[in-house]
N, C-alpha and C. Protein backbone atom coordinates (compact mmCIF):
# COMPACT_ATOMS: atom_id res chain seq x y z
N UNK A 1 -45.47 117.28 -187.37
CA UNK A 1 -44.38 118.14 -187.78
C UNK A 1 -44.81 119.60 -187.64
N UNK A 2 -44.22 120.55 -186.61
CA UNK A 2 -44.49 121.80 -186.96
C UNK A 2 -44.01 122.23 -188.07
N UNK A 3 -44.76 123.70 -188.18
CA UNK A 3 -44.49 124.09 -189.55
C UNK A 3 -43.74 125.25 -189.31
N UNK A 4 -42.35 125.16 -189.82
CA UNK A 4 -41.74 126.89 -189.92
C UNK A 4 -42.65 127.82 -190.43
N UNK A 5 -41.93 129.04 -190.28
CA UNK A 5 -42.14 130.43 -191.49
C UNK A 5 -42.10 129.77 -192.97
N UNK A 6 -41.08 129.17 -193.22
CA UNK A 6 -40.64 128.55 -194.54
C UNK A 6 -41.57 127.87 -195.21
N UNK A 7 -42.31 126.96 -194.83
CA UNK A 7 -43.06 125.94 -195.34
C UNK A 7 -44.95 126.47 -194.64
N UNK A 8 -44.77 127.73 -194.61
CA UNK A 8 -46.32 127.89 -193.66
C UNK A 8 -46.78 128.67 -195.61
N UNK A 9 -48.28 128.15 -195.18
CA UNK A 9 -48.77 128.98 -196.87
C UNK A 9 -49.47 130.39 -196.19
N UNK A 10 -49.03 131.23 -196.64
CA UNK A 10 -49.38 133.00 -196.82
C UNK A 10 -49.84 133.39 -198.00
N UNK A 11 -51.01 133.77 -197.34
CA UNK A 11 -51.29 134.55 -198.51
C UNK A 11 -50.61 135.99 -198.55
N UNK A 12 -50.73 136.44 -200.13
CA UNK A 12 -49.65 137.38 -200.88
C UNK A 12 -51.18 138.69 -201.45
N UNK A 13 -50.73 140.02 -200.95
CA UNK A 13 -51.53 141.04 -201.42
C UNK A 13 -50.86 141.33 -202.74
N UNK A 14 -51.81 141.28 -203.50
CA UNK A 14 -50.94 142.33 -204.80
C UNK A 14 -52.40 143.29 -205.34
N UNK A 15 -52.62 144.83 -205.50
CA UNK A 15 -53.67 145.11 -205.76
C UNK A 15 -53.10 145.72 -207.15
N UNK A 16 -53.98 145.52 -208.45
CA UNK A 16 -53.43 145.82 -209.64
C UNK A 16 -54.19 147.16 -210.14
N UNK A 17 -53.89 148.26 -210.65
CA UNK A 17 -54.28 149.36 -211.05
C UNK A 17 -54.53 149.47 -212.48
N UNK A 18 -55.57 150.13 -212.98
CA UNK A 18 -55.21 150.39 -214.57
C UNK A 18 -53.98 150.55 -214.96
N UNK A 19 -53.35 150.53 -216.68
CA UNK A 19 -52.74 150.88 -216.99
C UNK A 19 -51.09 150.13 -216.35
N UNK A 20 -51.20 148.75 -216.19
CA UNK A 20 -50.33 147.64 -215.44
C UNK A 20 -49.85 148.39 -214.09
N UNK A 21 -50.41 149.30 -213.53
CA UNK A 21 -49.62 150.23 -211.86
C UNK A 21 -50.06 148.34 -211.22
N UNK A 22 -49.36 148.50 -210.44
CA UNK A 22 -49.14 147.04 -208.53
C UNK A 22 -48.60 148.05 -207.77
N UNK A 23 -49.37 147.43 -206.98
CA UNK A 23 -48.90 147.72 -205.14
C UNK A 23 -48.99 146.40 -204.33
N UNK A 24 -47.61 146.18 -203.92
CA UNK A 24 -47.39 144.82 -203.26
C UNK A 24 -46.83 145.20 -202.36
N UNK A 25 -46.30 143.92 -201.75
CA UNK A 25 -45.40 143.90 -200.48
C UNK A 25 -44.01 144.45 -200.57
N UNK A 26 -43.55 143.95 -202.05
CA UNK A 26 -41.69 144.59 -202.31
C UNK A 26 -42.15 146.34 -201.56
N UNK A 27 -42.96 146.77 -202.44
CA UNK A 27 -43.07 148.53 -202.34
C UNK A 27 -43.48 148.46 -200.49
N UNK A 28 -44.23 147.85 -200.34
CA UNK A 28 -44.47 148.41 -198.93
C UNK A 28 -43.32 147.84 -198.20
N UNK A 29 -42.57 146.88 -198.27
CA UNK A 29 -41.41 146.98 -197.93
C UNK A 29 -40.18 148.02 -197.63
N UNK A 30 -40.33 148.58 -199.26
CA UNK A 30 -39.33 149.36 -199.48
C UNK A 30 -39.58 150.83 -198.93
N UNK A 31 -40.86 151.57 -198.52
CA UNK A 31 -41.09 152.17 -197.75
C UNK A 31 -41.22 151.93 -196.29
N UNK A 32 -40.77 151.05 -196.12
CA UNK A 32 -40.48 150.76 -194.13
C UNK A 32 -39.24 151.39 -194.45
N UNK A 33 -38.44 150.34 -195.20
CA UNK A 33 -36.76 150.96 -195.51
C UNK A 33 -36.40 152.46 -195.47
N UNK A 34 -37.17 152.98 -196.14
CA UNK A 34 -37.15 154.69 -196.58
C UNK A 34 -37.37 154.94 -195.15
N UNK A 35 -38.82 154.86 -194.37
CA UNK A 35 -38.78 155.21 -192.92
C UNK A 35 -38.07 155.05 -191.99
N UNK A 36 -37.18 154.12 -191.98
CA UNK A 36 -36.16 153.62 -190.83
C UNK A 36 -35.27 154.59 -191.28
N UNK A 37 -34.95 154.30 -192.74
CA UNK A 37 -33.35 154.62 -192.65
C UNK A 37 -33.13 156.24 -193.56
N UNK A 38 -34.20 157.11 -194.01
CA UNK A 38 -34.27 158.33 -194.31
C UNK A 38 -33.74 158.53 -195.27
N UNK A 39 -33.47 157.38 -196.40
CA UNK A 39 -32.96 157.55 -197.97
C UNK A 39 -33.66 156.36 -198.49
N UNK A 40 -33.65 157.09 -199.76
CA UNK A 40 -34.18 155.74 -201.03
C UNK A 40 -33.02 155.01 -201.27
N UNK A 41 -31.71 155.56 -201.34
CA UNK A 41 -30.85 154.78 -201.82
C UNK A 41 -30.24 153.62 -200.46
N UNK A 42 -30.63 153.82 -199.23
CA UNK A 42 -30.29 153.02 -198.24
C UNK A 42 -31.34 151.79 -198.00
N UNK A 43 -32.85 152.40 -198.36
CA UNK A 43 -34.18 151.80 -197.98
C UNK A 43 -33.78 150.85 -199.01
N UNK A 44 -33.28 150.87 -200.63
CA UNK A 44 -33.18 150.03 -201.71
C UNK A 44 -31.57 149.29 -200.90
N UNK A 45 -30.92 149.57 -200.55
CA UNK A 45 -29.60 148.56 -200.31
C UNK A 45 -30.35 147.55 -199.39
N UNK A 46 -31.12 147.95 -197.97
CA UNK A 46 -31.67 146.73 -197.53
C UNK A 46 -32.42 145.55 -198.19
N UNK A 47 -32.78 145.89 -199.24
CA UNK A 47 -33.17 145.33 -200.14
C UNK A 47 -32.73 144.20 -201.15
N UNK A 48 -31.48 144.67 -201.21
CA UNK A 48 -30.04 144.34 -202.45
C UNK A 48 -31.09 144.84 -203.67
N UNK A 49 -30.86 145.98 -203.87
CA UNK A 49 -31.71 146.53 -204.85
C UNK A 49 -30.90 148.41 -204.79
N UNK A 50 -30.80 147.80 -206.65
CA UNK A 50 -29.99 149.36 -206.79
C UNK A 50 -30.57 150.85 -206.57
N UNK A 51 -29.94 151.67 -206.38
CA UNK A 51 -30.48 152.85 -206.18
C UNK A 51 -31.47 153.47 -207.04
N UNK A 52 -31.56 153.38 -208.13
CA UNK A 52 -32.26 153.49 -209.82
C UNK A 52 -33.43 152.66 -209.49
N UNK A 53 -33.13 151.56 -208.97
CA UNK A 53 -34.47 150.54 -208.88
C UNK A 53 -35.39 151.18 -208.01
N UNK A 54 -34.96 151.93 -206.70
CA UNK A 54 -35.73 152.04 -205.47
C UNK A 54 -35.79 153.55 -206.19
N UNK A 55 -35.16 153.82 -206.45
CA UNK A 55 -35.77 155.33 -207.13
C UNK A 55 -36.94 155.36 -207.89
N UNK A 56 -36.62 154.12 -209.30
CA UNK A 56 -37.83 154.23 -209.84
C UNK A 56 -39.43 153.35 -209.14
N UNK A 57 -39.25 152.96 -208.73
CA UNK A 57 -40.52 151.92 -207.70
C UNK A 57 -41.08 153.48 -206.57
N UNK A 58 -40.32 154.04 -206.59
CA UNK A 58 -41.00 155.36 -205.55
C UNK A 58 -41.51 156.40 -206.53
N UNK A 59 -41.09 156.70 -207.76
CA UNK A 59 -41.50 157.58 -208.51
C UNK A 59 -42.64 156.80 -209.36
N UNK A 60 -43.14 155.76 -209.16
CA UNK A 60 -44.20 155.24 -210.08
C UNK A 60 -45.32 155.17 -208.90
N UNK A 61 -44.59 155.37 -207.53
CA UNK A 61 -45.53 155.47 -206.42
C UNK A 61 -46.43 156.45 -205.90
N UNK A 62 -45.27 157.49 -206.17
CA UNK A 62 -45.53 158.80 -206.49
C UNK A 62 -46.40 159.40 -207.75
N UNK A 63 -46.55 158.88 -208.67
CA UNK A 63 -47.70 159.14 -209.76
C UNK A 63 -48.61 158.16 -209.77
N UNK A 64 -48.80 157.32 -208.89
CA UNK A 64 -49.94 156.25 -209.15
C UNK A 64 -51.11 157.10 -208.02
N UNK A 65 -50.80 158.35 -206.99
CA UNK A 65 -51.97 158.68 -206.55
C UNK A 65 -52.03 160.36 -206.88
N UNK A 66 -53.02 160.53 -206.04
CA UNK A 66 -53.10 161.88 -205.78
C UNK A 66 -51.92 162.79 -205.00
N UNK A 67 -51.59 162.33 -204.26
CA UNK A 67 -50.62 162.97 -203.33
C UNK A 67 -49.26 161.84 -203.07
N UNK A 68 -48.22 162.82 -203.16
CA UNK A 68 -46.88 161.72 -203.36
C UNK A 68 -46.31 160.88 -201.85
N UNK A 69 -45.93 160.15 -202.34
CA UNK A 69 -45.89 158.82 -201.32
C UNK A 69 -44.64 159.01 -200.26
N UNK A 70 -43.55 159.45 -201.18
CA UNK A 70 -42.55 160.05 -200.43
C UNK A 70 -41.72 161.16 -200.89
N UNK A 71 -41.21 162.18 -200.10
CA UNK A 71 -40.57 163.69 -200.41
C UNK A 71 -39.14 162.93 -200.54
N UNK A 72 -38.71 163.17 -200.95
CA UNK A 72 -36.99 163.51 -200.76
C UNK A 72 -36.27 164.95 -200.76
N UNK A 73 -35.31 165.14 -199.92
CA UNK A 73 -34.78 166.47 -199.46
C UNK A 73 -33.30 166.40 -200.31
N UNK A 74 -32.76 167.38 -201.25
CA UNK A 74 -31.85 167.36 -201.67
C UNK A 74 -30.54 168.14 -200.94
N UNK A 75 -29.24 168.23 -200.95
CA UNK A 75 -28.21 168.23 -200.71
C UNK A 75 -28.42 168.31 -199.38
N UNK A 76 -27.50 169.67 -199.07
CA UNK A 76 -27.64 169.76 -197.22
C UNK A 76 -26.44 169.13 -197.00
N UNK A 77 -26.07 169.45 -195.70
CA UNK A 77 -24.71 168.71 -195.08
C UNK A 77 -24.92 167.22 -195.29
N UNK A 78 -25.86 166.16 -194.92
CA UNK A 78 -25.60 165.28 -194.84
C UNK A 78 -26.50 164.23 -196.24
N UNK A 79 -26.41 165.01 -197.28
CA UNK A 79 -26.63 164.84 -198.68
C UNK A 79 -27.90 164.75 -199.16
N UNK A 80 -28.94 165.13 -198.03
CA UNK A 80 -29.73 164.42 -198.17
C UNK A 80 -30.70 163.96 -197.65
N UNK A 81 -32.06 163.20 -198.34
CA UNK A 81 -32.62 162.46 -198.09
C UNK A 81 -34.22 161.84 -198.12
N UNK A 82 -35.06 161.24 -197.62
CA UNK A 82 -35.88 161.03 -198.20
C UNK A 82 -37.01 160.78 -196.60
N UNK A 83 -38.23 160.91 -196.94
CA UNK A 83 -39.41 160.52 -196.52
C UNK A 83 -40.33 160.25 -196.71
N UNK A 84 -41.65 159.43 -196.06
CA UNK A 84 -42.51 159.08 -196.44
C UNK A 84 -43.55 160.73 -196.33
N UNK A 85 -44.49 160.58 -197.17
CA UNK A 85 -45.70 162.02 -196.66
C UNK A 85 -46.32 161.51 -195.37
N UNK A 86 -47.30 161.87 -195.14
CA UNK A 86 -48.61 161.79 -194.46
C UNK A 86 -49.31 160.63 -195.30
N UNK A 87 -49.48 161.22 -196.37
CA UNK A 87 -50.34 160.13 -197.22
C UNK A 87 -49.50 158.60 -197.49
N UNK A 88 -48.25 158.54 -197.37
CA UNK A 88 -47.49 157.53 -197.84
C UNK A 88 -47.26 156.60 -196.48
N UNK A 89 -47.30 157.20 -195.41
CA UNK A 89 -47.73 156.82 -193.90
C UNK A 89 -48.72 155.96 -193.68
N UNK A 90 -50.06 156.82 -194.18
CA UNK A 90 -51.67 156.01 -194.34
C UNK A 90 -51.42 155.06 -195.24
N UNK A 91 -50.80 155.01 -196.39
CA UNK A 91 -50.64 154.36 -197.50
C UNK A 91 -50.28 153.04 -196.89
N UNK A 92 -49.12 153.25 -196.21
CA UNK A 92 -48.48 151.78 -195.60
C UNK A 92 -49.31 151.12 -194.94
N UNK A 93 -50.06 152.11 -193.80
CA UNK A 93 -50.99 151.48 -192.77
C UNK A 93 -51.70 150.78 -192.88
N UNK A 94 -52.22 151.34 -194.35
CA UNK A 94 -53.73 151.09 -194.69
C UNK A 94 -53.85 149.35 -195.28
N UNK A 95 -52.31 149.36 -196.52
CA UNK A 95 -51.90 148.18 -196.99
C UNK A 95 -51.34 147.11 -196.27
N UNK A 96 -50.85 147.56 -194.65
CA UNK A 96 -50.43 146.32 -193.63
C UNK A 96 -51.84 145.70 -192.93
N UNK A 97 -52.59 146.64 -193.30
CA UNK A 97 -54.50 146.23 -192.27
C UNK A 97 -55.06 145.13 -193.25
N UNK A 98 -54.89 145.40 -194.78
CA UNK A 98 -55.54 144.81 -195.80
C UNK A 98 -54.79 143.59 -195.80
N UNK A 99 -53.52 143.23 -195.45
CA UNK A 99 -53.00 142.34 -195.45
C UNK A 99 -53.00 141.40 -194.46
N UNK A 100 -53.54 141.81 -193.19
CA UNK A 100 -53.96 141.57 -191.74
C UNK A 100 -55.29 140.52 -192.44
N UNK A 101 -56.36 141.61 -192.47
CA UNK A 101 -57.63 141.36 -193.12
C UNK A 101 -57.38 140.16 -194.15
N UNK A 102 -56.79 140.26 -195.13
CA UNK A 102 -56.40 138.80 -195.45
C UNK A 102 -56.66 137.63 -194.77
N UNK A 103 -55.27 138.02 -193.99
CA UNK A 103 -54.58 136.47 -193.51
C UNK A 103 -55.66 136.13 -192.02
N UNK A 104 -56.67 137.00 -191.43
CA UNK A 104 -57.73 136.58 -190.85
C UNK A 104 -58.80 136.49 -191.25
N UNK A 105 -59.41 136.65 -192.51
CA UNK A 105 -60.71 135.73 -193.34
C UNK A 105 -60.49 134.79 -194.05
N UNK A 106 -58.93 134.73 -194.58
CA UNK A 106 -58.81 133.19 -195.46
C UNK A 106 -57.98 132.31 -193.97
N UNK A 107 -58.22 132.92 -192.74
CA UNK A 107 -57.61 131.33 -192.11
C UNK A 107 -58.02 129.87 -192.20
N UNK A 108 -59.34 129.98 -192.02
CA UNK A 108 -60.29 128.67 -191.89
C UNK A 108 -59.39 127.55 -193.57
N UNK A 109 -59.76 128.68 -194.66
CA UNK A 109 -59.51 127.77 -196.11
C UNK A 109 -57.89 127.64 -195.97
N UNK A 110 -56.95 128.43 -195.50
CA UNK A 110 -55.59 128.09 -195.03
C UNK A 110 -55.41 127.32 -194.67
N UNK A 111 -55.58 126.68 -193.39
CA UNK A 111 -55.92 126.02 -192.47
C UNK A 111 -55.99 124.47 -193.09
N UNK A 112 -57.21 124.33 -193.79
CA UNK A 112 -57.60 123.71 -195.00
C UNK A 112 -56.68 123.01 -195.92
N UNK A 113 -56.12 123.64 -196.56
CA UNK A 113 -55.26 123.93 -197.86
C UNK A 113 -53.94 123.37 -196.91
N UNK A 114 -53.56 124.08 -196.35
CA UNK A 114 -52.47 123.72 -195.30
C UNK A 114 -52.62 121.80 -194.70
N UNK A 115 -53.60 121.12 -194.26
CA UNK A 115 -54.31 120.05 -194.14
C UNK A 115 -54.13 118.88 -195.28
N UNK A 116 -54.62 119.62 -196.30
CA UNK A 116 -54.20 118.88 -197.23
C UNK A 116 -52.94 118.56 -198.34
N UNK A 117 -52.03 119.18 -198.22
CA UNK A 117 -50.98 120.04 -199.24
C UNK A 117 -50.09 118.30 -198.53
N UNK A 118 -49.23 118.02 -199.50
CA UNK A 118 -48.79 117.11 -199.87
C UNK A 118 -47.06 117.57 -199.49
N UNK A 119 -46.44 116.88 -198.09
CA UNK A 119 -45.17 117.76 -198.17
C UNK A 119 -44.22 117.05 -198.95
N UNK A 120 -43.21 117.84 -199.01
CA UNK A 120 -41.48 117.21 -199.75
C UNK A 120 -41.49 115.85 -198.52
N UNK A 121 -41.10 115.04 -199.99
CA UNK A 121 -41.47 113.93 -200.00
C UNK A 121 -42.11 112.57 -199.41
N UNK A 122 -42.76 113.46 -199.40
CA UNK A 122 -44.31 112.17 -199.36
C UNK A 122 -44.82 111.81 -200.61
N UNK A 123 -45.81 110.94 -200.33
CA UNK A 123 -46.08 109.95 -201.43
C UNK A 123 -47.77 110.28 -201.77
N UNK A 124 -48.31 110.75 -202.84
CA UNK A 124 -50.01 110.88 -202.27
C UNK A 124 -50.64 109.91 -202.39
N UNK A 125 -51.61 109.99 -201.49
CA UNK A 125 -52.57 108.83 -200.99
C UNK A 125 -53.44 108.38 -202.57
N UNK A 126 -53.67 107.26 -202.31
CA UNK A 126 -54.75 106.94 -203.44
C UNK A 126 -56.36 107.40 -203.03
C-alpha cells in the first residue's frame, strides 16, 4: 500500500521559549501568508483565522526577539499593510532548515516507526 501525505508520519517542530513563548509551524505558516499576500489580516484569512488572531500571533512574534518579525505600514491609498523584516525573513529560513534537518536525521527511526505502526484496520500480530 503506498502511503499518501495523509497517513505518512512527520515529524512536527515546536521550539518552546521561557515564559510559555512557541514557535511552530501555524506561525511560520502565517508568515509565508503575510509574504505572499502583504497583510496580516489576508495572511490570517488563508488561514480561516481572524484578523485579532493573526494580529496577535505576530505581536507575540514581535516581542519574543530582539528585532521585530514583521513591520506593518498604516493607511495609504491602499490601506495598508504588512511585512516580514530582514530578521523575520532569516527567521522563516532558518525554521524551514531546522525542519528539513529534522525530517533528514529522524528518517532511518521514521522509516522504522512507519514499518511498524499498525494501519486502520488491521488486526495486531501476536
Amino acid at each position: 500500500m503506498k502511503n499518501t501525505l495523509e497517513n505518512t508520519l512527520v515529524p512536527v517542530l515546536r521550539i518552546s521559549f521561557p515564559h510559555e513563548d512557541r514557535l511552530g509551524h501555524g506561525k511560520m505558516e502565517l508568515l509565508e501568508h503575510i509574504r505572499e499576500t502583504g497583510s496580516i489580516s489576508a495572511g490570517g484569512r488563508a488561514m480561516d483565522m481572524s484578523y485579532r488572531r493573526a494580529w496577535l500571533l505576530v505581536s507575540e512574534m514581535n516581542r519574543m526577539f530582539k528585532h521585530p518579525v514583521v513591520e506593518s505600514q498604516r493607511g495609504g491609498q491602499k490601506g495598508g499593510g504588512a511585512a516580514l523584516t530582514e530578521f523575520g525573513e532569516e527567521l522563516l529560513a532558518r525554521f524551514r532548515q531546522m525542519e528539513q534537518t529534522i525530517r533528514v536525521t529522524l528518517a532511518d527511526d521514521l522509516a522504522w516507526l512507519e514499518s511498524n505502526r499498525l494501519l486502520d484496520g488491521a488486526e495486531p500480530t501476536a
